[in-house]
Protein backbone atom coordinates (compact mmCIF):
# COMPACT_ATOMS: atom_id res chain seq x y z
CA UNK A 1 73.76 129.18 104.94
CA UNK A 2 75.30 129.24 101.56
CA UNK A 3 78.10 127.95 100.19
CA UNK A 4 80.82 129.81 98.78
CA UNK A 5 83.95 129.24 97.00
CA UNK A 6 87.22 128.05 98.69
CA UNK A 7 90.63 127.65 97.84
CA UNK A 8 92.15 124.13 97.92
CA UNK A 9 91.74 122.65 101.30
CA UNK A 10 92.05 119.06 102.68
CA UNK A 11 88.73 117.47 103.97
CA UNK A 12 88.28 113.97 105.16
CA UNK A 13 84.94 112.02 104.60
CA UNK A 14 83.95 109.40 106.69
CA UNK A 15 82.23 106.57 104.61
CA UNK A 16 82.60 108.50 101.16
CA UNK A 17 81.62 105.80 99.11
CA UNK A 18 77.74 105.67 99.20
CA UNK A 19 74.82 107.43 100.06
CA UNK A 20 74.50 111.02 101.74
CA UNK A 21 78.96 110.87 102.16
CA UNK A 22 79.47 110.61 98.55
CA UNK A 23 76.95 113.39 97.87
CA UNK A 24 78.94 115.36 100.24
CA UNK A 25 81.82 114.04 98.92
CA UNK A 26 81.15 115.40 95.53
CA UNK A 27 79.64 118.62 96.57
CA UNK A 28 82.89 119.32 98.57
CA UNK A 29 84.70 118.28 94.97
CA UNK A 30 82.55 121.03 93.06
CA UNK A 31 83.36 123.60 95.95
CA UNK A 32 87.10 123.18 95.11
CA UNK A 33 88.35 121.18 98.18
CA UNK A 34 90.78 118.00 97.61
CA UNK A 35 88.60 115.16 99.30
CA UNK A 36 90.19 112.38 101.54
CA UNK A 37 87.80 109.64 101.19
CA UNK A 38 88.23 107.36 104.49
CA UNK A 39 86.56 104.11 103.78
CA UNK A 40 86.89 100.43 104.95
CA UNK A 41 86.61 98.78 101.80
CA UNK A 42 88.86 100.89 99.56
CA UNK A 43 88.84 98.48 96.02
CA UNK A 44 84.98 99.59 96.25
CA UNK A 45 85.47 103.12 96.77
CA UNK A 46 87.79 102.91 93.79
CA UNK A 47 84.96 101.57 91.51
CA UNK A 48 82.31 104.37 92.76
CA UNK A 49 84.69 106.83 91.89
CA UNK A 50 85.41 105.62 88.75
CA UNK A 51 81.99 105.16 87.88
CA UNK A 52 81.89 109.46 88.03
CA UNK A 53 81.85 112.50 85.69
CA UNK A 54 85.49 112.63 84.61
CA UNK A 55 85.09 116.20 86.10
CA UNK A 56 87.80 115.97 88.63
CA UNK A 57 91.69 116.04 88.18
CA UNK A 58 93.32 112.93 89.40
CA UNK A 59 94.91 114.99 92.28
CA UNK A 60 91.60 115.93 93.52
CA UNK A 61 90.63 113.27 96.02
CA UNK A 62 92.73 110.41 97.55
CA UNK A 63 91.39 106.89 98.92
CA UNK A 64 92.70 105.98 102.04
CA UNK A 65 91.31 102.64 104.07
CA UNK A 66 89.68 103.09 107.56
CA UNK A 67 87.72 100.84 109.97
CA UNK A 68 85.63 102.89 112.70
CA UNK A 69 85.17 99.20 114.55
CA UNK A 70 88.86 98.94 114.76
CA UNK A 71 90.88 101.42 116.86
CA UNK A 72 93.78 99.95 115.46
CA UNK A 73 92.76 101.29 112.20
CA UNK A 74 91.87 104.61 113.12
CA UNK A 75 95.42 105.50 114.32
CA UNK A 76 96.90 104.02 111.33
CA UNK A 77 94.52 106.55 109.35
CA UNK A 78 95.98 109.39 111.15
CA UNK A 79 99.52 107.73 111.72
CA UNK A 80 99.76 107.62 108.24
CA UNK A 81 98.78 110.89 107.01
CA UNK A 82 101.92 112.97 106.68
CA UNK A 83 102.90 115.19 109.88
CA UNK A 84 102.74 118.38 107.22
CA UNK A 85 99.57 117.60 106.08
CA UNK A 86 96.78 120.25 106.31
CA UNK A 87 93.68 118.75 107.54
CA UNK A 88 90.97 121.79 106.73
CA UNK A 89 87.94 119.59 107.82
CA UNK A 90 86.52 116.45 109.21
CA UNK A 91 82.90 115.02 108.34
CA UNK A 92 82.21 111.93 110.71
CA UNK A 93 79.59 110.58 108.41
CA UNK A 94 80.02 107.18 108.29
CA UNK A 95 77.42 104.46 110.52
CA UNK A 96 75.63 101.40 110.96
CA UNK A 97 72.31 100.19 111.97
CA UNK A 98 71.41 96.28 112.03
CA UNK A 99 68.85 93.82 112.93
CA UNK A 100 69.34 90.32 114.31
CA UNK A 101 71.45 89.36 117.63
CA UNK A 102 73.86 91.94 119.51
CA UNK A 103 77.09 92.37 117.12
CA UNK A 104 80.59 93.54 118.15
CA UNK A 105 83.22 95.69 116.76
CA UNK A 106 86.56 94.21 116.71
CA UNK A 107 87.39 96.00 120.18
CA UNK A 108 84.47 94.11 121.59
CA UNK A 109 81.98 96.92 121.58
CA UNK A 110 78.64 96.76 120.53
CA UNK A 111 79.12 97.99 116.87
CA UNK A 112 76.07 100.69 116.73
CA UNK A 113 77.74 102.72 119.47
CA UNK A 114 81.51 101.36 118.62
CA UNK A 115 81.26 102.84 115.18
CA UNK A 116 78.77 105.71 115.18
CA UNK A 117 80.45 107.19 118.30
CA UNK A 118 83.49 106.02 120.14
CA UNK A 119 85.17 105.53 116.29
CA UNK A 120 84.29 109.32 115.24
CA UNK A 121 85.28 110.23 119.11
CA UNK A 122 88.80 108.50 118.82
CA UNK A 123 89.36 109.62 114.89
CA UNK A 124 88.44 113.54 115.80
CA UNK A 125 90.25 113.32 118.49
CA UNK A 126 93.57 112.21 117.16
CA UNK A 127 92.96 114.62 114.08
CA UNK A 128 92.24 117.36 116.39
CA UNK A 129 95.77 116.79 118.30
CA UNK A 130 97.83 115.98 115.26
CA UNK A 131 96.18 118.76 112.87
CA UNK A 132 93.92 121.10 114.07
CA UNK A 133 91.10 120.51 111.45
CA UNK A 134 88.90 124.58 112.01
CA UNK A 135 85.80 122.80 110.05
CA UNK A 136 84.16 119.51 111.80
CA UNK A 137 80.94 118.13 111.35
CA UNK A 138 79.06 115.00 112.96
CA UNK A 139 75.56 113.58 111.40
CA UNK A 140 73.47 112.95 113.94
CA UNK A 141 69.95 112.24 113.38
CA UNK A 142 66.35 113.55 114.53
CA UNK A 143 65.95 110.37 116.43
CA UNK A 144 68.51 111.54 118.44
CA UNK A 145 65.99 113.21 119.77
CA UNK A 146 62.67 111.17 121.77
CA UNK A 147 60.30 114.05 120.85
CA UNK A 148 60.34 112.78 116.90
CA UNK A 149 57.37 111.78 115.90
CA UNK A 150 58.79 108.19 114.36
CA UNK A 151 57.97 104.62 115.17
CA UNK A 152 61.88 103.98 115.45
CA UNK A 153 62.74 103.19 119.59
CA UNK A 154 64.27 105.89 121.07
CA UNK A 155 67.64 106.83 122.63
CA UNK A 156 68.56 105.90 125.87
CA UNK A 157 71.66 107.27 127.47
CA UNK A 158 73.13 104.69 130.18
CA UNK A 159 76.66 104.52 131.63
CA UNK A 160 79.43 103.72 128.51
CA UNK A 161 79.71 100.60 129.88
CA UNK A 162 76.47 99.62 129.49
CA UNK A 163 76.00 101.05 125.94
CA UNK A 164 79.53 99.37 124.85
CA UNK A 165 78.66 95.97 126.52
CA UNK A 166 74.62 96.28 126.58
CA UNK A 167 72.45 92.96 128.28
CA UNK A 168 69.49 91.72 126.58
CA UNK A 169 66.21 93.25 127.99
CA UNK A 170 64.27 90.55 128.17
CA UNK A 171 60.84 93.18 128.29
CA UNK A 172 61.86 94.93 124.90
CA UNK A 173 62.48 92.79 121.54
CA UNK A 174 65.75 92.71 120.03
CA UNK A 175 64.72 94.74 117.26
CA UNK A 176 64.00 97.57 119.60
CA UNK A 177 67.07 97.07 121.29
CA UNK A 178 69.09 97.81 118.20
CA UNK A 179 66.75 100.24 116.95
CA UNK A 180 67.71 102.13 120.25
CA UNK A 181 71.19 101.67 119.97
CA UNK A 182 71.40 103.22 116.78
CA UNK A 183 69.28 106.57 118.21
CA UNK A 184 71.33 106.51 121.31
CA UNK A 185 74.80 106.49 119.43
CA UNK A 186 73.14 109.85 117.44
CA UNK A 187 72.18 111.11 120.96
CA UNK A 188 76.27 110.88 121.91
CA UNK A 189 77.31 112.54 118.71
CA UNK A 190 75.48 115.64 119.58
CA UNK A 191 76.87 115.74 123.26
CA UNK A 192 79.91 115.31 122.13
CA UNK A 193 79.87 117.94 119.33
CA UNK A 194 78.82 120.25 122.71
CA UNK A 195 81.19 118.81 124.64
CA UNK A 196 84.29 119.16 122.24
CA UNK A 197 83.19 122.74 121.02
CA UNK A 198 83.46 123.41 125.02
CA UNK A 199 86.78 121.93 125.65
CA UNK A 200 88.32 123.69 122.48
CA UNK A 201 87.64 127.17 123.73
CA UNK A 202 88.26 126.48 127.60
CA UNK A 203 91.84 125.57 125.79
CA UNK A 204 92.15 128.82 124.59
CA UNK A 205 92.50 126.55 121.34
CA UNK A 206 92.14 128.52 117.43
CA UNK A 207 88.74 130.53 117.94
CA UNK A 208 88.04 129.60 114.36
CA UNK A 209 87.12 126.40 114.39
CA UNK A 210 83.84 125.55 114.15
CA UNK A 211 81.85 121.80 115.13
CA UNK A 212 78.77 121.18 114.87
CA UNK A 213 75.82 118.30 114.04
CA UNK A 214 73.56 118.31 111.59
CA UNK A 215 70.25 115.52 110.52
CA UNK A 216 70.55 115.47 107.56
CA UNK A 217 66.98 114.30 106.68
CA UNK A 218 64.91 111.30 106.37
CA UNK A 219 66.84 108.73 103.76
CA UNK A 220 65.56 105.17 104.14
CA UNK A 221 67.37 103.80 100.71
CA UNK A 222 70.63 104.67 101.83
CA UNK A 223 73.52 101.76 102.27
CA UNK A 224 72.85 102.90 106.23
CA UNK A 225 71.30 99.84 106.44
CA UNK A 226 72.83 97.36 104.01
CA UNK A 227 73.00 94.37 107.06
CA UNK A 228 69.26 94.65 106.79
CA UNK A 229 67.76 90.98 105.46
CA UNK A 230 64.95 91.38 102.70
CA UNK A 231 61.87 91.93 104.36
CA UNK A 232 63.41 95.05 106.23
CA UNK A 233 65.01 96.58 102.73
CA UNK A 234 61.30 96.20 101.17
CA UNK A 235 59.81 97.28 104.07
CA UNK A 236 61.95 100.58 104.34
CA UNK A 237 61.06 100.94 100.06
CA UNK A 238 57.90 100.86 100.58
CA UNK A 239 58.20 103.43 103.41
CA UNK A 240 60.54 105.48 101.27
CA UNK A 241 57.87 105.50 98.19
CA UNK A 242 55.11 106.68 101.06
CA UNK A 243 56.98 109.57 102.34
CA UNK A 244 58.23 110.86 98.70
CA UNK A 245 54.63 111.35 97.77
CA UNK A 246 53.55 113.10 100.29
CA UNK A 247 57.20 114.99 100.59
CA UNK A 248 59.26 114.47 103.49
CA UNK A 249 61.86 112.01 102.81
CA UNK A 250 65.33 113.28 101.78
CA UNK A 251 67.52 112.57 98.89
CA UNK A 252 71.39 112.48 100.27
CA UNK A 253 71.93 114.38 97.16
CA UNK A 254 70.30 117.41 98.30
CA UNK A 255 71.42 116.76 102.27
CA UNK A 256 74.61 116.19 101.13
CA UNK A 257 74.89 120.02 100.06
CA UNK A 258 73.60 120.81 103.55
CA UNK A 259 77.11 118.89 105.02
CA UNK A 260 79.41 120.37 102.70
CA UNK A 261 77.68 123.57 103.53
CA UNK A 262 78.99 123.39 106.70
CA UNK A 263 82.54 122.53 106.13
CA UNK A 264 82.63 125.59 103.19
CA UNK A 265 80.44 128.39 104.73
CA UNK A 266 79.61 128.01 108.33
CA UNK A 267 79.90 131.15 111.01
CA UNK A 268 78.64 128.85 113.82
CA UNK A 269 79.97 126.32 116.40
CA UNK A 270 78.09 123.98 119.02
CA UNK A 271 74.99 124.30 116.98
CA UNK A 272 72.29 121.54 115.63
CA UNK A 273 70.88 121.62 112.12
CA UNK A 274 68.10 120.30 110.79
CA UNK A 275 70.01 120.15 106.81
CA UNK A 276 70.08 123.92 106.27
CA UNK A 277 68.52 125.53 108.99
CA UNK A 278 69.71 125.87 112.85
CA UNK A 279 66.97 123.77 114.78
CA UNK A 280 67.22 122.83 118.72
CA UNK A 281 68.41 119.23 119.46
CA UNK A 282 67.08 117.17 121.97
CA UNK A 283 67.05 118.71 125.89
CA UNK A 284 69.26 115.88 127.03
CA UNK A 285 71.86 116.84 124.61
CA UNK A 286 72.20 120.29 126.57
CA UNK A 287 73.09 118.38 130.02
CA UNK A 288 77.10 119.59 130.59
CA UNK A 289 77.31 117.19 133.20
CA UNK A 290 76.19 114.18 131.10
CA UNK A 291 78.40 115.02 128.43
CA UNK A 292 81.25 115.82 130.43
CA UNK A 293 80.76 112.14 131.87
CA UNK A 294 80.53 110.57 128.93
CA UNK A 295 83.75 112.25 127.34
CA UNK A 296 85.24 111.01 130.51
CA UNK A 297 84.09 107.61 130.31
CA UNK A 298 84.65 107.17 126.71
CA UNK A 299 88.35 108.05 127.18
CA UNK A 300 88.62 105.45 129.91
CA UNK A 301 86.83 102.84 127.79
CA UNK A 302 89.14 103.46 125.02
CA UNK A 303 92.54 103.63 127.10
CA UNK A 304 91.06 100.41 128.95
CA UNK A 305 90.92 98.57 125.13
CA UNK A 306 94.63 99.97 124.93
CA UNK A 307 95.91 98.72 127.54
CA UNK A 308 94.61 94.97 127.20
């Protein structure tokens, strides 16, 4: 998968401002595309991007404020982009992992599986219906996927209403519990990546657009985890240190290219990659009926929110 040169096409950026979506960010930048950069905290993404190579014209990326915990912030995002806008491409990068007691989005849903998924579910979506984006990528993760070979807990699809409003297990630790919610909001990324590439051509919508995943590596130092306390940041250093001596942790510099990749160059749709190269995702991910169900039940979770 290589990337080639484009002409001047809109792509928005989930969570631009740090980590493996500002490498994208500025990959997509060197490629020639015009960048929307769709952030929460927007004075910050101001001072990364200042903080650059004056390589880029001033008209080359815009900074526009979004919440994925908020729904009411996600349809001001696309409210306010201009009805003649041309949205080329969508990268649903942005997430969360945490540690500590159960936390909420500002909808009231458990904020691994509130941001990671039914955010980017609600914000393609809408983007899909207002502009017809042809280039969308999620980033998923190998722990998606139970067969990985790392201590992290693994996914575990339930009902939406359990994964929106989840119980404490009282035979699991807490840590486990969000460890798992972060793998199972990866898990639902996939399906719905499936699941959307599915509806789009039983629509008999434009044949060239293309979705797909991707894991974009192992990347312990990135700001994926900046609700972490101290002993969990040194903790994931010191794993980070292991794992680049003996060479399989990631640099989002280098994974970054593998995203932008995909919005500039890709031939495929419905597919998994592991960075560059197609790999297959986790057996579960394949089930039509599961991810039929949980479009379904995501829509009726979100319309429920709406309606209170």
């Amino acid at each position: 998968m290589q990337a080639a040169a484009s002409a001047k096409k809109n792509v928005i950026v989930t969570g631009a401002n740090s980590g493996l979506g500002l490498w994208t960010t500025r990959h997509l930048l060197d490629l020639g595309y015009q960048v929307i950069l769709a952030c929460r905290d927007v004075n910050k993404t101001k001072q990364v991007m200042a903080k650059l190579p004056k390589v880029y014209p001033e008209n080359a990326f815009r900074i526009k404020k979004l919440d994925l915990a908020d729904f009411t912030s996600i349809r001001s995002f696309v409210l306010n982009l201009p009805d003649d806008e041309k949205i080329y491409g969508l990268v649903c990068n942005a997430g969360i992992s945490y540690e500590g007691d159960f936390r909420y989005t500002k909808n009231g849903i458990e904020e691994t599986f509130g941001t990671n998924y039914v955010g980017h579910f609600l914000l393609t979506l809408l983007l899909v219906e207002k502009f017809e984006p042809i280039r969308i990528v999620l980033v998923s993760s190998e722990l998606h996927n139970p067969n990985n070979k790392s201590p992290f807990a693994k996914a575990d699809l339930k009902s939406v209403n359990e994964m929106a409003y989840p119980k404490a297990d009282l035979n699991s630790t807490v840590q486990k519990q969000t460890q798992s919610f972060y793998a199972t909001s990866k898990l639902c990324e996939v399906m719905f990546t499936y699941e959307l590439a599915r509806r789009l051509r039983a629509g008999n919508k434009n044949t060239a657009v293309k979705i797909n995943a991707i894991n974009p590596g192992l990347m312990l130092l990135t700001r994926l985890g900046r609700t972490y306390k101290f002993g969990e940041k040194l903790y994931r250093w010191i794993l980070h240190s292991i794992f680049k001596m003996i060479g399989i942790a990631d640099h989002p510099k280098d994974s970054g290219k593998a995203v932008a990749a995909l919005i500039d160059s890709c031939t495929t749709t419905a597919t998994y990659y592991d960075k560059f190269n197609i790999v297959p995702s986790s057996e579960e991910s394949y089930d039509v009926k599961k991810a039929k169900q949980l479009w379904e039940d995501t829509n009726k979770l979100i319309e429920s929110i709406a309606g209170n």
